[in-house]
N, C-alpha and C. Protein backbone atom coordinates (compact mmCIF):
# COMPACT_ATOMS: atom_id res chain seq x y z
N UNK A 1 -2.52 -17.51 31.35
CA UNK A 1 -3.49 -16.77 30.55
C UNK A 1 -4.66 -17.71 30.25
N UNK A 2 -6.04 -17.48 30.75
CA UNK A 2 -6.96 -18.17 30.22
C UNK A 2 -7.91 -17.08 29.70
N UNK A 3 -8.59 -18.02 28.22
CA UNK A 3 -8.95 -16.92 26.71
C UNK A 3 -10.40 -17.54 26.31
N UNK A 4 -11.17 -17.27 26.36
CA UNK A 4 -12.17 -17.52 25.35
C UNK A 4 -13.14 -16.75 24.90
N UNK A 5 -13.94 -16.42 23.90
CA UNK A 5 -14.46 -15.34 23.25
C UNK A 5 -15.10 -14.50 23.85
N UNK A 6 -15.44 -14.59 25.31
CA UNK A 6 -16.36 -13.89 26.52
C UNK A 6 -15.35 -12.62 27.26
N UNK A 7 -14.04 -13.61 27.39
CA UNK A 7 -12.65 -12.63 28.22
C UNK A 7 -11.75 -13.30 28.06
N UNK A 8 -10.45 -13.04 28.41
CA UNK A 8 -9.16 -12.96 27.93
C UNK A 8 -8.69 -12.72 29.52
N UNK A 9 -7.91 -13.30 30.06
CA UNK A 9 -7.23 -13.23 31.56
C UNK A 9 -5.99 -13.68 31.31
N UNK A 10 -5.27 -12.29 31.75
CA UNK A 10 -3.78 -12.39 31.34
C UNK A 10 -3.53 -12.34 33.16
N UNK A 11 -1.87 -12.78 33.45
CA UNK A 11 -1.00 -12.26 34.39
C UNK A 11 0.36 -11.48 33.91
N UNK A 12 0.93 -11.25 34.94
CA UNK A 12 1.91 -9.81 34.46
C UNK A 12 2.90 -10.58 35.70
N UNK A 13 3.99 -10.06 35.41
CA UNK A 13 4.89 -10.11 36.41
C UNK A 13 5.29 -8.61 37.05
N UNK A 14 4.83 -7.57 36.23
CA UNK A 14 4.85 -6.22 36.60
C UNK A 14 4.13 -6.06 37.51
N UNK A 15 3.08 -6.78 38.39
CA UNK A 15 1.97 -6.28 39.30
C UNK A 15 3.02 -5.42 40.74
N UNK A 16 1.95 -4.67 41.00
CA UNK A 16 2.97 -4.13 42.61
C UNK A 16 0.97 -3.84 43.17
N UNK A 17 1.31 -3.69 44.80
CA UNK A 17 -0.05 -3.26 44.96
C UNK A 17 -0.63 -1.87 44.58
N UNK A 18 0.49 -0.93 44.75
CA UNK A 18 -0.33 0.09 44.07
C UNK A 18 -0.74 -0.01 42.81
N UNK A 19 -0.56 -0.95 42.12
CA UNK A 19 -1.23 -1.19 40.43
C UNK A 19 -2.91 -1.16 40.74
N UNK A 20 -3.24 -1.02 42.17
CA UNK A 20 -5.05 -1.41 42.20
C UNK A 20 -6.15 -0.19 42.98
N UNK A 21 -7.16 -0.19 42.16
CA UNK A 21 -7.56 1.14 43.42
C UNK A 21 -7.76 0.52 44.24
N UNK A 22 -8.06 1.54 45.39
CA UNK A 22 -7.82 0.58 46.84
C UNK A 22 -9.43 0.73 47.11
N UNK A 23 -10.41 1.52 45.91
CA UNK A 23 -12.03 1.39 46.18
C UNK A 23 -12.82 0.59 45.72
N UNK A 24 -13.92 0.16 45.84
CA UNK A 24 -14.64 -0.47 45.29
C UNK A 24 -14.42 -1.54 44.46
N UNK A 25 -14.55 -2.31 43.30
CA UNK A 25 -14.22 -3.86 42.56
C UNK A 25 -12.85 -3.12 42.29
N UNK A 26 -12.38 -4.73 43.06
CA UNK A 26 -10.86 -4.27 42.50
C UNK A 26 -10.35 -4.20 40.99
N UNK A 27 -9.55 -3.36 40.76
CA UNK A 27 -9.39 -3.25 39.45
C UNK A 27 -7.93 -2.65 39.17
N UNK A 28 -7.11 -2.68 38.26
CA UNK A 28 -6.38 -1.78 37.96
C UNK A 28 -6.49 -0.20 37.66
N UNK A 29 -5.31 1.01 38.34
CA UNK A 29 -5.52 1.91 37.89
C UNK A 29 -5.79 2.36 36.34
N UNK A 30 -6.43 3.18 35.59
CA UNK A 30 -6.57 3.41 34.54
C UNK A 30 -5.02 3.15 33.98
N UNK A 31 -4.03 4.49 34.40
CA UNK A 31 -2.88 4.27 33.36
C UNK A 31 -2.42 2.37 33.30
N UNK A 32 -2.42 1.97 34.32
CA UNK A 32 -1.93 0.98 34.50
C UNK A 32 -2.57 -0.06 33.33
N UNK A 33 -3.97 0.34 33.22
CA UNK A 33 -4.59 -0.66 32.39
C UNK A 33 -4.26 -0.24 31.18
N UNK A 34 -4.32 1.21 30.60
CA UNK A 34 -3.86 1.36 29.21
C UNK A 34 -2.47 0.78 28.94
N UNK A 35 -1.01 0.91 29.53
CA UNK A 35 -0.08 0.44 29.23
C UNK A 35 0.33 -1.15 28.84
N UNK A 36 -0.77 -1.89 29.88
CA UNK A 36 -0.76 -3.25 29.92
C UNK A 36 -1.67 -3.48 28.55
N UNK A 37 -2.42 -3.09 28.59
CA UNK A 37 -3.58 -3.40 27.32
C UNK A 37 -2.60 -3.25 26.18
N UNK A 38 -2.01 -2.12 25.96
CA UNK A 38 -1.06 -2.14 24.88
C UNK A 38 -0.17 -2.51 24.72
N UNK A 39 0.49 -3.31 25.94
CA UNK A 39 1.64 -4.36 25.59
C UNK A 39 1.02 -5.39 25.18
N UNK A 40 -0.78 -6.07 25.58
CA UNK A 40 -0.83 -6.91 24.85
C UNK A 40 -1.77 -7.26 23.66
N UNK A 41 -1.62 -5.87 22.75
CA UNK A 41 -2.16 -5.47 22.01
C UNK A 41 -1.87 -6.57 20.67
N UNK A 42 -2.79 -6.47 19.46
CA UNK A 42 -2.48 -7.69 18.45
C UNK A 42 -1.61 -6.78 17.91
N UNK A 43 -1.52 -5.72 17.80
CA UNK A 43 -0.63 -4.72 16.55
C UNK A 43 -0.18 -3.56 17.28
N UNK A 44 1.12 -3.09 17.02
CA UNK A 44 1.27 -1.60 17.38
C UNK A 44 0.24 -0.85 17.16
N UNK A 45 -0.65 -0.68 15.83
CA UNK A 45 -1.59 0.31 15.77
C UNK A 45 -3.06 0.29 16.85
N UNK A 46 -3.33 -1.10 17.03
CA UNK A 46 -4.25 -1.00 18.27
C UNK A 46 -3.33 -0.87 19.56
N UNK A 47 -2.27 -0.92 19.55
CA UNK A 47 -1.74 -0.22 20.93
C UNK A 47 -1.72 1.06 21.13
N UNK A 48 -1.37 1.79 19.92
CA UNK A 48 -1.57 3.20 19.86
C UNK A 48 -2.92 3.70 19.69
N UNK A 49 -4.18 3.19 19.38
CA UNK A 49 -4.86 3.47 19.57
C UNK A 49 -5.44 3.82 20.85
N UNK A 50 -5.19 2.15 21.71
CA UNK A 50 -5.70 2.22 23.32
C UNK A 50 -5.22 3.63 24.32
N UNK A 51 -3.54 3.11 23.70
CA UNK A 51 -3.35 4.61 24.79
C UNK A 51 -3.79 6.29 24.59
N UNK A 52 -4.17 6.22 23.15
CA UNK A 52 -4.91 7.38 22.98
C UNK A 52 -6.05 7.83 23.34
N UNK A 53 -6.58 7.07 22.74
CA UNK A 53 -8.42 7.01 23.32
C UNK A 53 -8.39 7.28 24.84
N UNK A 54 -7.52 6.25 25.88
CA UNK A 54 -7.64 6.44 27.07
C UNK A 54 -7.59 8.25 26.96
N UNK A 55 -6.67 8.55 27.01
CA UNK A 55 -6.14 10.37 26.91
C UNK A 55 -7.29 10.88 26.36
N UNK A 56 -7.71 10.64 25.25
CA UNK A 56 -8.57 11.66 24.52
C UNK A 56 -9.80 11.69 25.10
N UNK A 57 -10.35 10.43 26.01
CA UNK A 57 -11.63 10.30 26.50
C UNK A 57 -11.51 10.49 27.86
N UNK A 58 -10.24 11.12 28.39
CA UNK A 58 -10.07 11.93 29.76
C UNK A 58 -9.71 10.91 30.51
N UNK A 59 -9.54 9.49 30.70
CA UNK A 59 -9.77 8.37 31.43
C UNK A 59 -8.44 8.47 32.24
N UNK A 60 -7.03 8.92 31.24
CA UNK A 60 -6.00 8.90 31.84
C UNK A 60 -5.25 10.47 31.70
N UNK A 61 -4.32 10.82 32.45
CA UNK A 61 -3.44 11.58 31.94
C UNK A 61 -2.58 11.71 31.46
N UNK A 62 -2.21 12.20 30.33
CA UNK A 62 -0.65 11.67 29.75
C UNK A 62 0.88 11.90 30.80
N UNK A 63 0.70 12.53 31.66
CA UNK A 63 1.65 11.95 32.08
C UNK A 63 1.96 10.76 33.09
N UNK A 64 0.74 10.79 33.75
CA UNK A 64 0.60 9.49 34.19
C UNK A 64 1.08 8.04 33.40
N UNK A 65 0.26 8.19 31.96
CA UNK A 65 0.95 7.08 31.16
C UNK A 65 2.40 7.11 30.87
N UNK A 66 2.91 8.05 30.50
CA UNK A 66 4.28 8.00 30.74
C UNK A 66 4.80 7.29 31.80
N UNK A 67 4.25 8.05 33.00
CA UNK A 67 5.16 7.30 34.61
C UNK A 67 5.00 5.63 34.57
N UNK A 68 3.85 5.10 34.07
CA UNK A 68 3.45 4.07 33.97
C UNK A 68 4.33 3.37 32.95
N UNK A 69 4.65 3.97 32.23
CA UNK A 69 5.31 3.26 30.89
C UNK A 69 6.90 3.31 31.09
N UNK A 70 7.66 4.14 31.99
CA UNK A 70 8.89 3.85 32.39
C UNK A 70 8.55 2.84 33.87
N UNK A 71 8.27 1.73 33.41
CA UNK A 71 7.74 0.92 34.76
C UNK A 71 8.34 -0.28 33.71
N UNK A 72 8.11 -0.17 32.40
CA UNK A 72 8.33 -1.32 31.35
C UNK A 72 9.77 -1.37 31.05
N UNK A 73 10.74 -2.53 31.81
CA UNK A 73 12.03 -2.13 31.40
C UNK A 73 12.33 -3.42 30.03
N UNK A 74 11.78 -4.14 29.72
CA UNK A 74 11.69 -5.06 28.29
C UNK A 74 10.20 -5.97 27.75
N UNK A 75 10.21 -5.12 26.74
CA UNK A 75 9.41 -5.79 26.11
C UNK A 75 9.64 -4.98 24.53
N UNK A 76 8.65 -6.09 23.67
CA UNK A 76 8.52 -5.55 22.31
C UNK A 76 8.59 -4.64 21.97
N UNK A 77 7.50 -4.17 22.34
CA UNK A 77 6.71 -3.06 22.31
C UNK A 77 7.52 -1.78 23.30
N UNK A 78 8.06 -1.48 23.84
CA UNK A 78 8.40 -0.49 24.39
C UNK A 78 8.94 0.99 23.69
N UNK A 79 9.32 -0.01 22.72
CA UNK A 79 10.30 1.39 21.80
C UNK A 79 8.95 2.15 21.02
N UNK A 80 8.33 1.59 20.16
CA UNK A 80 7.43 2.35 19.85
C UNK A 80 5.88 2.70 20.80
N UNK A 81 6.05 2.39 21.85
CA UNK A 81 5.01 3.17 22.91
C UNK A 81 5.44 4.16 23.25
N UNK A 82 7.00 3.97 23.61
CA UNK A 82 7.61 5.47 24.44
C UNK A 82 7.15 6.41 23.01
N UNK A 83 7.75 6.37 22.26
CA UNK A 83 7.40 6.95 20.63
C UNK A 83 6.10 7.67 20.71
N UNK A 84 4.93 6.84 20.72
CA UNK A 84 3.46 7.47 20.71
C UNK A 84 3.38 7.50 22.13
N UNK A 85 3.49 7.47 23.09
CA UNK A 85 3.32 8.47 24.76
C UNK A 85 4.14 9.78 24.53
N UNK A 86 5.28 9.75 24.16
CA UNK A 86 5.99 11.33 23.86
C UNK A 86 5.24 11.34 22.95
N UNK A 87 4.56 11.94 21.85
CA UNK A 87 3.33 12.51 20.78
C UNK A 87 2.67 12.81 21.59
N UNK A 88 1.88 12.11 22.78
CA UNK A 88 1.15 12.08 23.61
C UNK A 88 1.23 12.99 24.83
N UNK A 89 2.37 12.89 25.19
CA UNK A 89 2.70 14.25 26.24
C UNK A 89 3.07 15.48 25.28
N UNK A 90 3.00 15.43 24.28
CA UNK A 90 3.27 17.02 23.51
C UNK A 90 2.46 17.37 22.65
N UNK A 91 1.13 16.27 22.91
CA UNK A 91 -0.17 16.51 22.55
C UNK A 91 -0.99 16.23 21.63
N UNK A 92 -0.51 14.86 21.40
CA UNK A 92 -1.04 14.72 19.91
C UNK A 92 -2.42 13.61 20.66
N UNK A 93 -3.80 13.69 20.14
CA UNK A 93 -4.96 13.29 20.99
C UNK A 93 -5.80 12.17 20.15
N UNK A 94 -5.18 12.02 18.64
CA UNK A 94 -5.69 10.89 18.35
C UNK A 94 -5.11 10.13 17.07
N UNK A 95 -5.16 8.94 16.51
CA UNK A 95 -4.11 8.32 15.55
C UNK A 95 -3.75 9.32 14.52
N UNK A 96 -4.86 10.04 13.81
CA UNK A 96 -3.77 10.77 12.66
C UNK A 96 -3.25 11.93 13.13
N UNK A 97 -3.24 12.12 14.56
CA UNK A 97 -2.16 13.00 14.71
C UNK A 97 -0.81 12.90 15.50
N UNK A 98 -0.82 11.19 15.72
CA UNK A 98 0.05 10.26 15.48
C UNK A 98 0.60 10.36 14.49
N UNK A 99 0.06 10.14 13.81
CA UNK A 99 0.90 9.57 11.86
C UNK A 99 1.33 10.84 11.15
N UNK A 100 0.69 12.34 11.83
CA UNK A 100 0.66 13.53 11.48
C UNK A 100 2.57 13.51 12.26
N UNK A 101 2.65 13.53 13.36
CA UNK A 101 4.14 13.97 14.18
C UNK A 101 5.28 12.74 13.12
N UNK A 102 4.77 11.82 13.12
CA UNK A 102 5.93 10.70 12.96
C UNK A 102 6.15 11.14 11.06
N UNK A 103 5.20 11.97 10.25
CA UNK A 103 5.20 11.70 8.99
C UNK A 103 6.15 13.46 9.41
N UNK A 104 5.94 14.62 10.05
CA UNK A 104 6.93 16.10 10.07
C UNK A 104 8.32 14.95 10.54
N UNK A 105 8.69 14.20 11.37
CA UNK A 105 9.62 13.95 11.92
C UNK A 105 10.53 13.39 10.50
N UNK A 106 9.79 12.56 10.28
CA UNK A 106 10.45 11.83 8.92
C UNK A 106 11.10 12.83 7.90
N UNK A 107 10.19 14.01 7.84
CA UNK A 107 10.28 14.75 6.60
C UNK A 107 11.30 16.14 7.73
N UNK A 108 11.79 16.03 9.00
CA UNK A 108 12.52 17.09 9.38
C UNK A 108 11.99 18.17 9.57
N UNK A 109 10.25 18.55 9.42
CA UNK A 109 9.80 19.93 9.36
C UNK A 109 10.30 19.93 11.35
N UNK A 110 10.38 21.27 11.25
CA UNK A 110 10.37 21.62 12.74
C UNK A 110 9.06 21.34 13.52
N UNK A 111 9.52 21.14 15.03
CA UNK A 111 8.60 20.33 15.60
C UNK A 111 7.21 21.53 15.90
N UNK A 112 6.15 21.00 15.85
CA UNK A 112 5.33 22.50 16.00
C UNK A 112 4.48 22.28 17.38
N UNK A 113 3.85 23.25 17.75
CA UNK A 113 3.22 23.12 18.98
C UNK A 113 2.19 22.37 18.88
N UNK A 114 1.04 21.57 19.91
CA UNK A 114 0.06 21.01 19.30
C UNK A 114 -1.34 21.71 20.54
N UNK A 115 -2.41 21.24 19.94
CA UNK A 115 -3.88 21.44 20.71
C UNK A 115 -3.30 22.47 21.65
N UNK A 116 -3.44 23.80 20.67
CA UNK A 116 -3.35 24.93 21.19
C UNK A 116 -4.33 25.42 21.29
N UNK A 117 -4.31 26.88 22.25
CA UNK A 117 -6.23 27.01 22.95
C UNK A 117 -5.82 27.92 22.22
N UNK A 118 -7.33 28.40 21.82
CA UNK A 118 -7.28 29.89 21.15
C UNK A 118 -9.12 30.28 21.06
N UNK A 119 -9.62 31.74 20.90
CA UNK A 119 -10.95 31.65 21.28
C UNK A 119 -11.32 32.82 20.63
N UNK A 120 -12.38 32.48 20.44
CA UNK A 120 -12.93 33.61 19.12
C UNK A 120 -14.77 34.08 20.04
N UNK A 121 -15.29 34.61 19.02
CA UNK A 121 -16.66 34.84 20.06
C UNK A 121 -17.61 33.85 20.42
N UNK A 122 -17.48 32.83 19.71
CA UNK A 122 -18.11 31.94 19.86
C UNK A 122 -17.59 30.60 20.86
N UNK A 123 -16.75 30.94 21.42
CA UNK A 123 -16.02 30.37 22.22
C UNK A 123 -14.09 29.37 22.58
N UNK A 124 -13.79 28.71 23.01
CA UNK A 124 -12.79 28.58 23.04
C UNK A 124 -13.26 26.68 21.85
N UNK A 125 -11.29 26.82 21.93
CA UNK A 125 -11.29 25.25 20.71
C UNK A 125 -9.80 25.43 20.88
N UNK A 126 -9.31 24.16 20.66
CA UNK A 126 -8.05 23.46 20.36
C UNK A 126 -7.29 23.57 18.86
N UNK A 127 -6.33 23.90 18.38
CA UNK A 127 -5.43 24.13 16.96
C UNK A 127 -5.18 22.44 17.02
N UNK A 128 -4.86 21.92 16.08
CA UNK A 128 -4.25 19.99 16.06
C UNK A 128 -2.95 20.90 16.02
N UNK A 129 -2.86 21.55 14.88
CA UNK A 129 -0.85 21.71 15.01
C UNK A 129 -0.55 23.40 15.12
N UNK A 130 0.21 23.79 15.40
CA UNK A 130 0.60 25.64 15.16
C UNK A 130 1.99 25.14 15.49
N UNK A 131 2.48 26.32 14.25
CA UNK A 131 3.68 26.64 14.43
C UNK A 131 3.44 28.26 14.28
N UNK A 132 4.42 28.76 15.58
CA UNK A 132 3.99 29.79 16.34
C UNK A 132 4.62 30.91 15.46
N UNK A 133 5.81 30.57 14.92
CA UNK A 133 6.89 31.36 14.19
C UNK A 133 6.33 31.49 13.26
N UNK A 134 5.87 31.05 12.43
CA UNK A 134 5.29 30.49 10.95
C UNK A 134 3.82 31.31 10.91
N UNK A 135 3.39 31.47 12.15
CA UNK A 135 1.74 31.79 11.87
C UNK A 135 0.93 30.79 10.71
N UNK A 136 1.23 29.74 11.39
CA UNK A 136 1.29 28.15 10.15
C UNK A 136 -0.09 27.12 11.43
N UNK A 137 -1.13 27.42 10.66
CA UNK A 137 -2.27 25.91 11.20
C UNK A 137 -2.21 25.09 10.39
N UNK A 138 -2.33 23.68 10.83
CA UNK A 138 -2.63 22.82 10.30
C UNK A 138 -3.90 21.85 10.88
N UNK A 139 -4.83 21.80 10.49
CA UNK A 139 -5.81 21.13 11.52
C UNK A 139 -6.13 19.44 10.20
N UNK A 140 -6.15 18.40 11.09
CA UNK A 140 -6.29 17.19 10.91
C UNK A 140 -7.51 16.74 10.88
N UNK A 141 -8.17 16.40 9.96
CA UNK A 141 -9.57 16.26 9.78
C UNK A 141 -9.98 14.95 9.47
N UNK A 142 -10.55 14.13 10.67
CA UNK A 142 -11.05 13.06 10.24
C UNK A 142 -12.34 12.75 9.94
N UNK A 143 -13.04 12.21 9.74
CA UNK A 143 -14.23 11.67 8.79
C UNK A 143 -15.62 12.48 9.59
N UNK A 144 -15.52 12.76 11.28
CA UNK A 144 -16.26 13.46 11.51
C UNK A 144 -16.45 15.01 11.53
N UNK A 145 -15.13 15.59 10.81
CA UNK A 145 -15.11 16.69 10.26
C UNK A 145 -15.82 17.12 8.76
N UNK A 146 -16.49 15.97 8.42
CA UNK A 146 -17.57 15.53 7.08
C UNK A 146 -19.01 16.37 7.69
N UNK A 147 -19.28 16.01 9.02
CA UNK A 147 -20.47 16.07 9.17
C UNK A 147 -21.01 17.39 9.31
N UNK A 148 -22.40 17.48 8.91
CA UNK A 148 -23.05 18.49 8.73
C UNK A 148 -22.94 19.48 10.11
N UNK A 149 -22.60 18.49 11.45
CA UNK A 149 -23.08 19.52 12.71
C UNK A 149 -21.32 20.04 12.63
N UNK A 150 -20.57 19.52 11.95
CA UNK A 150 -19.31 20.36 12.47
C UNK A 150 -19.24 21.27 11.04
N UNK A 151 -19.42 21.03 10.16
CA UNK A 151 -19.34 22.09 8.95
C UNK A 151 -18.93 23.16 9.04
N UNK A 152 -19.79 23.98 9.71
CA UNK A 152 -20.04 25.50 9.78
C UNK A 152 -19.26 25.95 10.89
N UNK A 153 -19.07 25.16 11.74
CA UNK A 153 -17.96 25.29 12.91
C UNK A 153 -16.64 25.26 12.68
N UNK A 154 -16.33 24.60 11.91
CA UNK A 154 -15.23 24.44 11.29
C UNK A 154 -14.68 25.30 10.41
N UNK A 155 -15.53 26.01 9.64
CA UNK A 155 -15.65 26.94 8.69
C UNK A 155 -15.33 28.43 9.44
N UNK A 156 -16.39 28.41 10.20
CA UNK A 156 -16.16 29.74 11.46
C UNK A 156 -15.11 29.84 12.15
N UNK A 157 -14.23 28.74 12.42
CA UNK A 157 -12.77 29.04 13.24
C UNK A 157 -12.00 29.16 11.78
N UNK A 158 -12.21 28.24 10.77
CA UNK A 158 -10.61 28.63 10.29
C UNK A 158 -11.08 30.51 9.52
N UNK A 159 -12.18 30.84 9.26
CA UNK A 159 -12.41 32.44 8.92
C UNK A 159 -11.13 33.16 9.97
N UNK A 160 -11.94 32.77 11.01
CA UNK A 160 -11.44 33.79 12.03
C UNK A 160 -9.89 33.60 12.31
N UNK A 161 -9.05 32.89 12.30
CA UNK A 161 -8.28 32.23 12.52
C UNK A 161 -7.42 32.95 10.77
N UNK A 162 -7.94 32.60 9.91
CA UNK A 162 -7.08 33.52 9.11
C UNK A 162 -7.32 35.07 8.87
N UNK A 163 -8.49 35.73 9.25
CA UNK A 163 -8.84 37.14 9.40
C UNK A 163 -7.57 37.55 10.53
N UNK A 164 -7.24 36.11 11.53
CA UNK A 164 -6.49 37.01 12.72
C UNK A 164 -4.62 36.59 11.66
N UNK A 165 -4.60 37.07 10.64
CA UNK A 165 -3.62 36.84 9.80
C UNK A 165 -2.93 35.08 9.85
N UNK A 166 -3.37 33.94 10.65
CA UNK A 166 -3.21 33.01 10.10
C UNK A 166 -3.12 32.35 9.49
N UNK A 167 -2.13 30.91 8.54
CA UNK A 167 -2.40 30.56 7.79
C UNK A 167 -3.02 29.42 8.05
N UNK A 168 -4.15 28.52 7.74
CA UNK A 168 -4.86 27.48 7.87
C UNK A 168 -4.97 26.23 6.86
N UNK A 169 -4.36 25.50 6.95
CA UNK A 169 -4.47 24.30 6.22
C UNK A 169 -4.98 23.44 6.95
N UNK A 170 -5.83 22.54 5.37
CA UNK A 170 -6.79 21.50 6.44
C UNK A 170 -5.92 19.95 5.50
N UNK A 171 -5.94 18.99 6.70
CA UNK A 171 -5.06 18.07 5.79
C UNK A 171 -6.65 16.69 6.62
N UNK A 172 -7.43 15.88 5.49
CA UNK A 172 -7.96 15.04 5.48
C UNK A 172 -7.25 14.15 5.98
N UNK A 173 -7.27 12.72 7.18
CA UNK A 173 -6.76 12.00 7.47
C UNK A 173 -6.64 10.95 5.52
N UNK A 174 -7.89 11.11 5.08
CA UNK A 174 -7.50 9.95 3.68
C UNK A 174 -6.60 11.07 2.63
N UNK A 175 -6.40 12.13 2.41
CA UNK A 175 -5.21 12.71 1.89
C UNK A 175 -3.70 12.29 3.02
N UNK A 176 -3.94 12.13 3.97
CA UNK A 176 -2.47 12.00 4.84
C UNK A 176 -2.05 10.34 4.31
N UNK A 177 -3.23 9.47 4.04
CA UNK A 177 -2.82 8.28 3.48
C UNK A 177 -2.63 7.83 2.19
N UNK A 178 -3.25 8.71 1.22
CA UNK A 178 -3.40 8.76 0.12
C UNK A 178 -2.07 9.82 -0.58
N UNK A 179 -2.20 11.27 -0.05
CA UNK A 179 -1.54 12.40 -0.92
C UNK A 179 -0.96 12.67 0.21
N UNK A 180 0.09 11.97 1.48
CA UNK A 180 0.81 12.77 2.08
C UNK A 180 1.74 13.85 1.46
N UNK A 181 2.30 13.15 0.43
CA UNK A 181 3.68 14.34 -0.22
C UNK A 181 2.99 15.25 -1.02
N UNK A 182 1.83 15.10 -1.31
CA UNK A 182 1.00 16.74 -2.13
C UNK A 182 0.63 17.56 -0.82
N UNK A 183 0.06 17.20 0.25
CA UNK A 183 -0.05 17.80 1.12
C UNK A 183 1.00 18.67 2.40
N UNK A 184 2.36 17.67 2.49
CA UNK A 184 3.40 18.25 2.78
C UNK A 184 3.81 19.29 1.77
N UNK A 185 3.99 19.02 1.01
CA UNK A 185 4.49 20.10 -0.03
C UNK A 185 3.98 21.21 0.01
N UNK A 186 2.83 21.51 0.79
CA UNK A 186 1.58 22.60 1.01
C UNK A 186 2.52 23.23 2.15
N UNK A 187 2.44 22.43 2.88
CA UNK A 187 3.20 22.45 4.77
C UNK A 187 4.05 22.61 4.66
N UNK A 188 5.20 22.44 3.87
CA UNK A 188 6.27 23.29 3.86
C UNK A 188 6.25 24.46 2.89
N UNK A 189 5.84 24.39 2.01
CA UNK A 189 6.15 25.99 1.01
C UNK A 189 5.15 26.75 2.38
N UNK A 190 4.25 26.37 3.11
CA UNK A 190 3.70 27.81 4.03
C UNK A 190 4.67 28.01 5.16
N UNK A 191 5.14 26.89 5.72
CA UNK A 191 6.86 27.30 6.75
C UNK A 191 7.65 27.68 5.98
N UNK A 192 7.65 27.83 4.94
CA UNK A 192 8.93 28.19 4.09
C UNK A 192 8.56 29.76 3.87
N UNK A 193 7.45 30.18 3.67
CA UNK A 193 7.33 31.56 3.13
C UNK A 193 7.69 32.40 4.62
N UNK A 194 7.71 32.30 5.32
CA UNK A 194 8.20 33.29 6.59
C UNK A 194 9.91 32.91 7.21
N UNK A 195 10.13 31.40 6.54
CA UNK A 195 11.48 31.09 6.83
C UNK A 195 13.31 32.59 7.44
């Protein structure tokens, strides 16, 4: 490994040749680079970040990272990657909806569907959580759900979305860190009322 504040040059003993595109500057495949990046990540949470972002910014596919990640037969880190790659193949697209699956798991709520399509007149959009039985949203709102250009957009799906008899809860990523158990307590008395 040679390091200094410009780049960081690691080796792997995992290399095989298909780890490289076979076009232009050689490089590693995307999944290949998210998995490695996050084994040598400073913290689980920037590991879970990397492999998300890759996903959320289209770069990789989640199942690709998966295939890539049963390639890792020891290391640290493995147990909690497989952890956030399954979130990841069942759709969870960015950290607090990470911390959103692992905080229902903890608490036993049933597992709910995630970034479900659904489309109103103004066009199509993604649910963060539905539970299908429940007629139960939960959408995860982080700091750019503040801003003025999503406001009214935001406002306009969850209308419609409870006009179409839905229930809609909005859970702030700083309430999920702050008031998780006031906000669960929301999330379950609304799975509980159709129980």
């Amino acid at each position: 490994m040679r390091r200094t504040r410009f780049y960081d040059i690691r080796q792997t003993r995992r290399w095989c040749a298909e780890d490289i595109v076979p076009i232009g500057i050689p490089r590693s495949r995307p999944p290949v680079a998210a998995i490695r990046g996050a084994l040598w990540a400073r913290t689980d949470r920037e590991a879970a970040y990397l492999v998300t972002a890759t996903v959320q910014q289209g770069l990789v596919h989640p199942n690709d990272l998966g295939l890539e990640l049963l390639r890792v037969k020891r290391h640290r880190r493995r147990v909690p990657l497989s952890e956030i790659v399954n979130d990841i193949l069942d759709g969870a697209r960015a950290l607090g909806e990470l911390d959103f699956a692992k905080e229902c798991r903890r608490r036993e709520l049933p597992r709910p569907d995630r970034q479900v399509l659904r489309q109103d007149n103004r066009g199509r959009y993604y649910l963060d959580v539905y539970w299908d039985a429940h007629s139960v949203v939960v959408e995860i709102d982080g700091i750019h759900h503040t801003w003025a250009e999503n406001v009214v957009g935001d406002a306009l799906r969850q209308n419609f979305l409870t006009l179409e008899s839905d229930t809609v809860l909005r859970l702030p990523l700083l309430g999920l860190r702050l008031q998780p158990d006031a906000f669960f307590a929301q999330i379950r008395g609304a799975l509980g009322r159709i129980a």
